[in-house]
Structure formats: structure tokens, C-alpha cells
N, C-alpha and C. Protein backbone atom coordinates (compact mmCIF):
# COMPACT_ATOMS: atom_id res chain seq x y z
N UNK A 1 0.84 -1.19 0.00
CA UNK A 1 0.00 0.00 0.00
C UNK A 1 0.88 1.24 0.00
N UNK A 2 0.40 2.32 -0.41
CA UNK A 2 1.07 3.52 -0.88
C UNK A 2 0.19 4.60 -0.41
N UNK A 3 0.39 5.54 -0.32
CA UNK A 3 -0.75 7.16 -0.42
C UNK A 3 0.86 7.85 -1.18
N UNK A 4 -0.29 8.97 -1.73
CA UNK A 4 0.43 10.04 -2.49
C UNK A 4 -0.55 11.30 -1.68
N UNK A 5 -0.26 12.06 -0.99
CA UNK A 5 -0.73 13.74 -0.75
C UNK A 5 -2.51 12.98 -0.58
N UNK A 6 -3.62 13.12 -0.93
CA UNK A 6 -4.38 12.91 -0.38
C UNK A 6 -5.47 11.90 -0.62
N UNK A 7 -4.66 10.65 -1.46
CA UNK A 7 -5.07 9.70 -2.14
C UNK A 7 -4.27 8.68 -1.42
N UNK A 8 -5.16 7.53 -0.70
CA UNK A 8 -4.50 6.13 -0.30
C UNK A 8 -5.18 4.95 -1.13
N UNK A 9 -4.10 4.39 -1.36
CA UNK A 9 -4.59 2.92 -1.36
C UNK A 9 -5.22 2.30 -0.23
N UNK A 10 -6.27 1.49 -0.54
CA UNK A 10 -6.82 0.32 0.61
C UNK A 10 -6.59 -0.89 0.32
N UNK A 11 -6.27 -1.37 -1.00
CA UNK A 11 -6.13 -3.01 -1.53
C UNK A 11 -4.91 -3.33 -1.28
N UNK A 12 -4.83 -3.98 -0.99
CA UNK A 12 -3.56 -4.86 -1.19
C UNK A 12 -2.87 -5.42 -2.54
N UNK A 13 -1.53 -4.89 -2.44
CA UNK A 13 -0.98 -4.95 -3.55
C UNK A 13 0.05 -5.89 -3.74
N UNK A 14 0.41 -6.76 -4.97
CA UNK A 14 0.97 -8.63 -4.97
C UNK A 14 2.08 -8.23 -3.74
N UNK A 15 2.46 -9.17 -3.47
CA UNK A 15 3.74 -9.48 -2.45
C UNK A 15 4.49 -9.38 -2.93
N UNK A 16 4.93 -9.37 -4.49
CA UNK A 16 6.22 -9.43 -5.38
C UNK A 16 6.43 -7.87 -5.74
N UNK A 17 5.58 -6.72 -5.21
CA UNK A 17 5.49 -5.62 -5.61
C UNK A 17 5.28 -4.70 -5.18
N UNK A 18 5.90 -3.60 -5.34
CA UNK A 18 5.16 -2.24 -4.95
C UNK A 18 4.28 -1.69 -5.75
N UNK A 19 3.46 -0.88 -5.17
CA UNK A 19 1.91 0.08 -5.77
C UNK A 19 1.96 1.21 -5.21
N UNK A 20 1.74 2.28 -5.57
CA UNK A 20 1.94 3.59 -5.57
C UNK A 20 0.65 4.49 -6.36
N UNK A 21 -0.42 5.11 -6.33
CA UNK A 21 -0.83 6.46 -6.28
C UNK A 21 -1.04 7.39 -6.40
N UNK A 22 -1.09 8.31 -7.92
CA UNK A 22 -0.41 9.39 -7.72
C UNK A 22 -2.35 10.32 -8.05
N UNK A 23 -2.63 11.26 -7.78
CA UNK A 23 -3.76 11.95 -8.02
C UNK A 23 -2.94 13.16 -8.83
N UNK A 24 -3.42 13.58 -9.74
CA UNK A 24 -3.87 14.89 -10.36
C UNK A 24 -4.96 15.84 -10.45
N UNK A 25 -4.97 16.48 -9.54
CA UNK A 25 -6.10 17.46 -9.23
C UNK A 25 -6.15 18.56 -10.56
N UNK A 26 -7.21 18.70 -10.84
CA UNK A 26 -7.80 19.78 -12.06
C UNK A 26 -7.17 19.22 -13.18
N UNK A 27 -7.02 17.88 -13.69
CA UNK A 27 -6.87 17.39 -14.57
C UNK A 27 -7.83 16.69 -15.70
N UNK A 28 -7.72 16.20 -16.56
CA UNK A 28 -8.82 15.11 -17.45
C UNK A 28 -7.32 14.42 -18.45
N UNK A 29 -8.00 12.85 -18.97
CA UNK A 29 -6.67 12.35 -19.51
C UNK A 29 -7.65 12.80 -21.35
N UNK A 30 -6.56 12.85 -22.03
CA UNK A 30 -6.89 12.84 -22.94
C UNK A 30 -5.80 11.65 -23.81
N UNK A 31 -6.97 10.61 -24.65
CA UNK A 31 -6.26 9.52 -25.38
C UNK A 31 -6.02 9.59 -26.85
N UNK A 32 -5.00 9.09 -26.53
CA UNK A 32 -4.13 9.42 -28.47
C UNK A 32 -3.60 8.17 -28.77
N UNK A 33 -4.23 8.00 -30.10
CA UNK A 33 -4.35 6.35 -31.13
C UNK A 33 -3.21 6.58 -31.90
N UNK A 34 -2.10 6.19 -32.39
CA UNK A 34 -1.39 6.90 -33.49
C UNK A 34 -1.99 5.46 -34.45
N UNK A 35 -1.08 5.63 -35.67
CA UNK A 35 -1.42 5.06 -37.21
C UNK A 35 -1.56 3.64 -36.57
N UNK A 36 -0.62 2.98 -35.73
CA UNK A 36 -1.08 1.07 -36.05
C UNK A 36 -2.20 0.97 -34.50
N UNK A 37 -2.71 2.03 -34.18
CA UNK A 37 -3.67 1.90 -33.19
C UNK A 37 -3.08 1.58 -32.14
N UNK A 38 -1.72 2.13 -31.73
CA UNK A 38 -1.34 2.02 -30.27
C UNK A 38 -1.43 3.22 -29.21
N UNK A 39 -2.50 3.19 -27.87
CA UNK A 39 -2.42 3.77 -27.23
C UNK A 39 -1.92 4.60 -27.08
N UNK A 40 -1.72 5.86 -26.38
CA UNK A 40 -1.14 6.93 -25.34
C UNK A 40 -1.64 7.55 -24.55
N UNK A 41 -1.78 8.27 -23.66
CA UNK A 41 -2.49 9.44 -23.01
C UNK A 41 -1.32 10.81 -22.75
N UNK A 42 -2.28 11.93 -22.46
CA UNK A 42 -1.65 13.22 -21.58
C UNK A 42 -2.65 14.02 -20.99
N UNK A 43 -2.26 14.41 -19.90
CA UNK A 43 -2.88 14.69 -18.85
C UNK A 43 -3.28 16.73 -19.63
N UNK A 44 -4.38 16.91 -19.37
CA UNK A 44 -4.73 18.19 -19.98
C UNK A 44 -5.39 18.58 -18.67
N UNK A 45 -5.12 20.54 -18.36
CA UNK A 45 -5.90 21.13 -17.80
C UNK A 45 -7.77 21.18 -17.31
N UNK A 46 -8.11 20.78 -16.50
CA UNK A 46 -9.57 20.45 -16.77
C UNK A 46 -10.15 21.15 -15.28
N UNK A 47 -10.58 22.04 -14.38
CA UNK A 47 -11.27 22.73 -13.49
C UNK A 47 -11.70 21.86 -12.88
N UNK A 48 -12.44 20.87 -13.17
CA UNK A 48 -13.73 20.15 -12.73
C UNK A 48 -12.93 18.70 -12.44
N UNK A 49 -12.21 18.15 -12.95
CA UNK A 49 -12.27 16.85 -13.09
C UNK A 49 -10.70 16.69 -12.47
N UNK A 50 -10.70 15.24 -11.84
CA UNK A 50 -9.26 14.69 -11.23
C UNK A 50 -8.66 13.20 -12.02
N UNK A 51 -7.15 13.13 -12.23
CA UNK A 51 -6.89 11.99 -13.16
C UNK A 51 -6.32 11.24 -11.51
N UNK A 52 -6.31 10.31 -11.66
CA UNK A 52 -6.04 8.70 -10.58
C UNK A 52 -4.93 8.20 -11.34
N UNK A 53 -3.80 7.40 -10.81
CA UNK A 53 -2.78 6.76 -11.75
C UNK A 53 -2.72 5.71 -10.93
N UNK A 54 -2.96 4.37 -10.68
CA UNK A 54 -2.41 3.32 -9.98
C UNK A 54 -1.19 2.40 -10.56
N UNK A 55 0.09 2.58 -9.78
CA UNK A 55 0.94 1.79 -10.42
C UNK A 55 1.20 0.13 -9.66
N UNK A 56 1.49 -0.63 -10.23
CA UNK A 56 2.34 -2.05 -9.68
C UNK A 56 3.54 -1.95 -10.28
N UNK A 57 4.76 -2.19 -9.49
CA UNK A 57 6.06 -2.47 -10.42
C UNK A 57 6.47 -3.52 -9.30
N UNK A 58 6.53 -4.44 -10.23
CA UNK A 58 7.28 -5.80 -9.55
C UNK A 58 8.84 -5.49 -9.10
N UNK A 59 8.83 -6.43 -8.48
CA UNK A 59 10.32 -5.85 -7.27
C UNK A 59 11.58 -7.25 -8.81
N UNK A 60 11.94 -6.69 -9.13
CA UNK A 60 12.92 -7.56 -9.67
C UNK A 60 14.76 -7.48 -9.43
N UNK A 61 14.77 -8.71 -9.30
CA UNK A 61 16.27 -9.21 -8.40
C UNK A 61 17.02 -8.39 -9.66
N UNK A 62 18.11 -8.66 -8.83
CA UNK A 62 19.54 -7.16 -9.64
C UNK A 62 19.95 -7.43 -10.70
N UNK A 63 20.13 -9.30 -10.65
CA UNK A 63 21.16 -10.00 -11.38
C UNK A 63 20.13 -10.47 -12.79
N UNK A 64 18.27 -9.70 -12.83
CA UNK A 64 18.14 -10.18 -14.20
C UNK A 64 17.88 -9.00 -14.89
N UNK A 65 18.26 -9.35 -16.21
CA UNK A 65 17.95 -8.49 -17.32
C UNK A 65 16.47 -8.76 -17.99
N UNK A 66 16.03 -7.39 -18.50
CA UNK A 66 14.58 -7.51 -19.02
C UNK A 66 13.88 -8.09 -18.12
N UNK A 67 13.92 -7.89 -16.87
CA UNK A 67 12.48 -8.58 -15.87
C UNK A 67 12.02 -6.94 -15.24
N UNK A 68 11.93 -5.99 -16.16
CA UNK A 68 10.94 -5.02 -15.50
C UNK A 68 9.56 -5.60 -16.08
N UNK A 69 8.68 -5.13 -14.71
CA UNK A 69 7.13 -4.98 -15.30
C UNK A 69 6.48 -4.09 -14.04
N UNK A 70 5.93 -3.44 -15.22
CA UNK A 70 4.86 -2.62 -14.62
C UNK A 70 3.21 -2.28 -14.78
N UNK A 71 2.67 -2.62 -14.36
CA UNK A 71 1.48 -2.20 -15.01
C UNK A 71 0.72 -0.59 -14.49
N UNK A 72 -0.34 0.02 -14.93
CA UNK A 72 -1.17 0.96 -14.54
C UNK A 72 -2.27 1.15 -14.63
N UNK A 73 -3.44 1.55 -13.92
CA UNK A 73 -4.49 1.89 -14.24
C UNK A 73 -4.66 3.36 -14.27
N UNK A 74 -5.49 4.12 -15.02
CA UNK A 74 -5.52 5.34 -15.63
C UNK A 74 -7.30 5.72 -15.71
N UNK A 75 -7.62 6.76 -14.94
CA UNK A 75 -8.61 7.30 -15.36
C UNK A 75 -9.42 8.49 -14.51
N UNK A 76 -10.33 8.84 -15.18
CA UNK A 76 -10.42 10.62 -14.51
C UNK A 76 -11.96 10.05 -14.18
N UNK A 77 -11.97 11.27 -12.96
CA UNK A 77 -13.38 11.46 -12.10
C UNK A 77 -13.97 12.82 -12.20
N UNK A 78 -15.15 13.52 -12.43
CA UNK A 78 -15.62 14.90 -12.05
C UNK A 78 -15.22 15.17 -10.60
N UNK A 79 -14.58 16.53 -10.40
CA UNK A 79 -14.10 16.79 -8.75
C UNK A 79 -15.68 16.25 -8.22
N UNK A 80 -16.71 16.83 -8.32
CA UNK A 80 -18.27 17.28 -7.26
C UNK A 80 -18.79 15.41 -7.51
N UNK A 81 -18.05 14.34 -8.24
CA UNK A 81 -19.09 13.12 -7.95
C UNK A 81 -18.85 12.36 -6.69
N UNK A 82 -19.64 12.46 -6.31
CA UNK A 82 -20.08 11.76 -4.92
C UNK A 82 -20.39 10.47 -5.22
N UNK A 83 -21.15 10.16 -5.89
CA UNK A 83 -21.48 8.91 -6.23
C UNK A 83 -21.88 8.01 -7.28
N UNK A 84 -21.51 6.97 -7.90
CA UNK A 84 -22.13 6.74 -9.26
C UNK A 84 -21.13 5.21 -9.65
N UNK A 85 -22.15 4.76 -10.32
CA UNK A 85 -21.60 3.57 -10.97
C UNK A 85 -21.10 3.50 -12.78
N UNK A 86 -20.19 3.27 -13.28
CA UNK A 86 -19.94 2.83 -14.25
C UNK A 86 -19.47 1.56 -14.68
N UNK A 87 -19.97 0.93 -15.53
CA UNK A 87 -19.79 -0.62 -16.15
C UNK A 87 -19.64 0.10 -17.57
N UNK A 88 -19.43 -1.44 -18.12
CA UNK A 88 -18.90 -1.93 -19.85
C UNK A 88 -18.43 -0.47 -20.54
N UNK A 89 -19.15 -0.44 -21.56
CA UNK A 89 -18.21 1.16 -22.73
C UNK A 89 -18.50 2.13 -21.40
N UNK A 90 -19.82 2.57 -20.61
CA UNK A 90 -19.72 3.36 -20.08
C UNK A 90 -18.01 4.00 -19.07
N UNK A 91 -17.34 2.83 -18.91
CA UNK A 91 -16.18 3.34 -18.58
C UNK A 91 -15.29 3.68 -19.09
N UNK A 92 -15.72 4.30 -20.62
CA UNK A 92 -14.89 5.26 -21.44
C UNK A 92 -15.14 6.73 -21.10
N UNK A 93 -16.45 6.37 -20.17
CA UNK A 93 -16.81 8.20 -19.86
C UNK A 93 -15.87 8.71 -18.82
N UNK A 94 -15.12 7.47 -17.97
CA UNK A 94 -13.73 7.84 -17.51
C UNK A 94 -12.55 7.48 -17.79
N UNK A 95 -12.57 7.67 -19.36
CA UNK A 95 -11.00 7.62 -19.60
C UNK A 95 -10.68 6.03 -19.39
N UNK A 96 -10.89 5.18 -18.82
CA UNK A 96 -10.28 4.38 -18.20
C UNK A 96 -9.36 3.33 -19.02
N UNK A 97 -7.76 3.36 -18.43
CA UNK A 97 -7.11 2.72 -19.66
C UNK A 97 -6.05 1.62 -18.05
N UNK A 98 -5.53 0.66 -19.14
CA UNK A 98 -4.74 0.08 -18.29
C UNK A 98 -3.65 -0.02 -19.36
N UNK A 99 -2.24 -0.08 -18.42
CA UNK A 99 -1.04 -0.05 -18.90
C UNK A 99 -0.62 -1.16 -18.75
N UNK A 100 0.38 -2.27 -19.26
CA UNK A 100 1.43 -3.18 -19.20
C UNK A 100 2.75 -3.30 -19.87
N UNK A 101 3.12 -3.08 -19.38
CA UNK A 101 5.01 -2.54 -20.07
C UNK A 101 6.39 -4.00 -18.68
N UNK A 102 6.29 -4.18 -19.98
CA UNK A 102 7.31 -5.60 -19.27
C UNK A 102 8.41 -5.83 -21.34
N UNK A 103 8.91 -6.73 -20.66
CA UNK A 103 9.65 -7.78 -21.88
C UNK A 103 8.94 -8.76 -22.42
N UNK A 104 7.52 -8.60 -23.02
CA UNK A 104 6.79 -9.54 -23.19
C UNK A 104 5.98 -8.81 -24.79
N UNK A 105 6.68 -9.43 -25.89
CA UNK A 105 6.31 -9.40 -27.43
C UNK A 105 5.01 -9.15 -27.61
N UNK A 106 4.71 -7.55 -28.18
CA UNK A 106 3.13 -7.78 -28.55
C UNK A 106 2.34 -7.87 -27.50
N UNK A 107 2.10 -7.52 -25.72
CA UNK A 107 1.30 -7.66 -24.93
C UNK A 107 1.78 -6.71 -24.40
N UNK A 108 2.36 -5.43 -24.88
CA UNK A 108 2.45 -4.31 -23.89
C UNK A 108 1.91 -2.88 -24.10
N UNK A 109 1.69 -2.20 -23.63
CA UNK A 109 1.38 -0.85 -24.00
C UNK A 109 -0.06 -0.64 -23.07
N UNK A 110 -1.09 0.48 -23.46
CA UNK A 110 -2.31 1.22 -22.69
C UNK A 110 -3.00 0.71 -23.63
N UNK A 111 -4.20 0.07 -23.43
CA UNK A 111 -5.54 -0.50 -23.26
C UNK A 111 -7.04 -0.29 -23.02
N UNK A 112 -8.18 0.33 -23.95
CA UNK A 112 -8.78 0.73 -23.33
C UNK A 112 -9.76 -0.14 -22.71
N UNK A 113 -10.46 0.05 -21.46
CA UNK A 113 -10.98 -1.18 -20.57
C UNK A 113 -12.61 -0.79 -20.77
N UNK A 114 -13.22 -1.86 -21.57
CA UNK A 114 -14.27 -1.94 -21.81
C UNK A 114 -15.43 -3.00 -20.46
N UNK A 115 -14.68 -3.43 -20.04
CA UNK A 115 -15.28 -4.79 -19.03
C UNK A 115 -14.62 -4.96 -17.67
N UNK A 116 -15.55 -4.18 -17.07
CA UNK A 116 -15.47 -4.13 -15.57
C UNK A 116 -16.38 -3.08 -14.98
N UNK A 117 -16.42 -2.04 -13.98
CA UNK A 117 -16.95 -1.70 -13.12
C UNK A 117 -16.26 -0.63 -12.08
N UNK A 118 -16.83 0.79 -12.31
CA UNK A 118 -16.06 1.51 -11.26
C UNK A 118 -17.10 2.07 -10.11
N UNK A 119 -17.00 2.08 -8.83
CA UNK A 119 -18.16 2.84 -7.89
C UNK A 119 -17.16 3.67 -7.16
N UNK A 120 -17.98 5.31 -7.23
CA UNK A 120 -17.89 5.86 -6.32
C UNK A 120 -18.58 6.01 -5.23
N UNK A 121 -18.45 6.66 -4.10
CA UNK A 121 -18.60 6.90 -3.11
C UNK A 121 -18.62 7.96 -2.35
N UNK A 122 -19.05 8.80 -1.19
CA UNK A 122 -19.06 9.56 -0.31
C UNK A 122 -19.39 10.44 -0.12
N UNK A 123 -19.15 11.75 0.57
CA UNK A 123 -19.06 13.22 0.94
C UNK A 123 -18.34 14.23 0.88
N UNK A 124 -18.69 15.10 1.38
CA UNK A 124 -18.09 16.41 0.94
C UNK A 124 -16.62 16.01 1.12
N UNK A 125 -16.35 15.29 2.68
CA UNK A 125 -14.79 15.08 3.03
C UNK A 125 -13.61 14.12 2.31
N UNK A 126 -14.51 13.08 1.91
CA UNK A 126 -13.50 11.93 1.57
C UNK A 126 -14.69 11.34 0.26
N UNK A 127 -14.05 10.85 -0.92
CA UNK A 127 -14.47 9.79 -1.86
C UNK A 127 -13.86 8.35 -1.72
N UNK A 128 -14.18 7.56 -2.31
CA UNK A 128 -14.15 6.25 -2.14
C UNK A 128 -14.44 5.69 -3.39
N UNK A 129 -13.00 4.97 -3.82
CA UNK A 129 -13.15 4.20 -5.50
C UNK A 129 -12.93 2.94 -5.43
N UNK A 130 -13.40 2.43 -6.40
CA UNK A 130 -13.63 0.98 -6.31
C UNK A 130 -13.41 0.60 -7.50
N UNK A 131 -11.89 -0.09 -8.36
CA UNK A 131 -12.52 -0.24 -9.53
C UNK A 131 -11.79 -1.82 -10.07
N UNK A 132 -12.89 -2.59 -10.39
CA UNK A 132 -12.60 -3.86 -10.98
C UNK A 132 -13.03 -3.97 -12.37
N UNK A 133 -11.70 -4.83 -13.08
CA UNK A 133 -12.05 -4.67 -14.26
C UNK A 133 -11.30 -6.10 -14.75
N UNK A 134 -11.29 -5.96 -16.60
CA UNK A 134 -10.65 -7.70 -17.36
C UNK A 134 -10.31 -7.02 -18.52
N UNK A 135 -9.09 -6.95 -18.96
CA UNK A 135 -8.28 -6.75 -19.90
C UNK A 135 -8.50 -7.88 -20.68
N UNK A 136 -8.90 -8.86 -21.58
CA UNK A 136 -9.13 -9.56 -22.74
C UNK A 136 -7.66 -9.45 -23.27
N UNK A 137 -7.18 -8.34 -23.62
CA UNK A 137 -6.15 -8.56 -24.67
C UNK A 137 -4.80 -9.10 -23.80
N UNK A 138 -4.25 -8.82 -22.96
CA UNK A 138 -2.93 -8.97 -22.59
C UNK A 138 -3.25 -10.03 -20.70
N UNK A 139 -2.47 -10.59 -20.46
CA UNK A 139 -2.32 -10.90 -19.01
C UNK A 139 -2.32 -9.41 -17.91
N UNK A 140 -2.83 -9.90 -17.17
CA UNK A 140 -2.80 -8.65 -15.97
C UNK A 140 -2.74 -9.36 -14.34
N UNK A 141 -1.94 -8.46 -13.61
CA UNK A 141 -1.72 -8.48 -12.41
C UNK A 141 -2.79 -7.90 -11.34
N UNK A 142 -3.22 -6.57 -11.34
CA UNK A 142 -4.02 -6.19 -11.03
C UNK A 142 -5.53 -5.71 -12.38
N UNK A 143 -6.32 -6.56 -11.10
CA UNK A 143 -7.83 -6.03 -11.74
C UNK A 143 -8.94 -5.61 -10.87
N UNK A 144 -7.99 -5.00 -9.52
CA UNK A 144 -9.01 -4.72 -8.29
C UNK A 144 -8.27 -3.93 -7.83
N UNK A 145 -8.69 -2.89 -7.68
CA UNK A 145 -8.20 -1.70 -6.48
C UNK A 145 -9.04 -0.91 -5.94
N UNK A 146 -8.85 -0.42 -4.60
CA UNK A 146 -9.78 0.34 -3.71
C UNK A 146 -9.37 1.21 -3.14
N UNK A 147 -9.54 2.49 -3.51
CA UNK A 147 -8.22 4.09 -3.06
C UNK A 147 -9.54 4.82 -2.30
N UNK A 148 -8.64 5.53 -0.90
CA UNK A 148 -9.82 6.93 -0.62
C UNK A 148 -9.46 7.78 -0.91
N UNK A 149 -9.76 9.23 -1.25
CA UNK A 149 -9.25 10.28 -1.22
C UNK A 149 -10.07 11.77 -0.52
N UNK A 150 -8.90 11.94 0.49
CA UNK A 150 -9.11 13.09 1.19
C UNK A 150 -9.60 14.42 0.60
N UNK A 151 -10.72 14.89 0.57
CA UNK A 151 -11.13 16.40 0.06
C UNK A 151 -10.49 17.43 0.83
């Protein structure tokens, strides 16, 4: 588990790994396809809305080469939602992308996540995210995480 400034993790993250956190306040992600349809994002100015970044990076021993992996989850919230559910395409209305970047041919890069489920939660003080999801195209480590964040 990790916090960044006013975002914690609550899930538990693999034993082989660290997870980390990061919030962007007054942000929105914006996604970019280039020509063979591979992913990107960048984070753009937005008043209203906050971007979430959840990372995993596996702890890898000294002595190997090419054993990084990392994965991410990626996606933006309106600052004022208190509460609300999103499933299937609807979780394109948050951005929602997952990352996998390792030494593994053809199964790496950002993803957009059509199949799963995000709930918010709470009050004026604190929100509460919840988001499970299934990547189809590539293997994944994480497909469950549960962050609060301090208002």
C-alpha cells in the first residue's frame, strides 16, 4: 500500500510488488491512437475533473535483465461526484485505460478497458473508489483496487 498527498490505497498490492498512487487534481486524460492503433495518453488542464494513476512495479532481483514490469491503471473522475456507478463502454466516460510494459512481445502498452466496473462513493470530506475490471487482450496483475481520497 502507498498514499500520495491525499489519495490512499486500501487493496492490497501482490507481495512481489510495490503500488503507488499518484492523483492529479484539475486534470482530465486525454487519449491518443497513433497510425497502427497504439495507445497513449496526456494529462490536460480540466477545473472540474481529477486523473487517478495506480501503479504495480514488480520488485525484480539485480542479477536479471529484461524482468521489468509494470502495469497501470488510468482514469479521470468529475471533482463534485459523490457517487455513481460505471460498467462496460460506459467506462470510457472515464478515460479508463490500463497499462502493461514488461519484456513480453506484442502484450504491452495502454488498453482501453471496456469490461469491468467503477463505484464511487461519499461526501463532501472523503471519496471512495472501487474499480474492478478484465483486460481480454494482454495478461494482468491487477484487476481490483480500492483508493480513498481526502477532500
Amino acid at each position: 500500500m502507498s498514499k500520495n498527498d491525499n489519495a490512499v490505497l486500501q487493496s492490497a498490492c501482490p507481495g512481489d510488488g510495490v503500488c503507488t498512487i499518484a492523483q492529479k487534481q484539475n486534470k482530465s486524460v486525454s487519449v491518443l491512437e497513433d497510425e497502427y492503433g497504439n495507445l497513449n495518453y496526456k494529462l490536460e488542464d480540466s477545473p472540474s475533473k481529477s486523473v487517478y494513476i495506480i501503479t504495480y512495479n514488480r520488485n525484480v532481483p539485480k542479477d536479471v535483465q529484461d524482468g521489468t514490469y509494470r502495469e497501470e491503471i488510468i482514469f479521470e473522475s468529475e471533482n463534485s461526484n459523490k457517487s455513481s456507478v460505471m460498467e462496460g463502454e460506459a467506462l470510457q466516460n472515464a478515460r479508463l485505460l490500463f497499462g502493461r510494459f514488461c519484456y513480453c512481445k506484442g502484450q504491452t502498452g495502454y488498453y482501453r478497458i471496456n469490461q469491468g466496473i467503477i463505484r464511487v462513493s461519499g461526501d463532501d470530506k472523503k471519496r471512495v473508489f472501487s474499480v474492478d475490471f478484465t483486460n481480454p487482450k494482454t495478461p494482468q496483475v491487477l484487476s481490483s483496487v480500492k483508493f480513498t481520497v481526502r477532500l
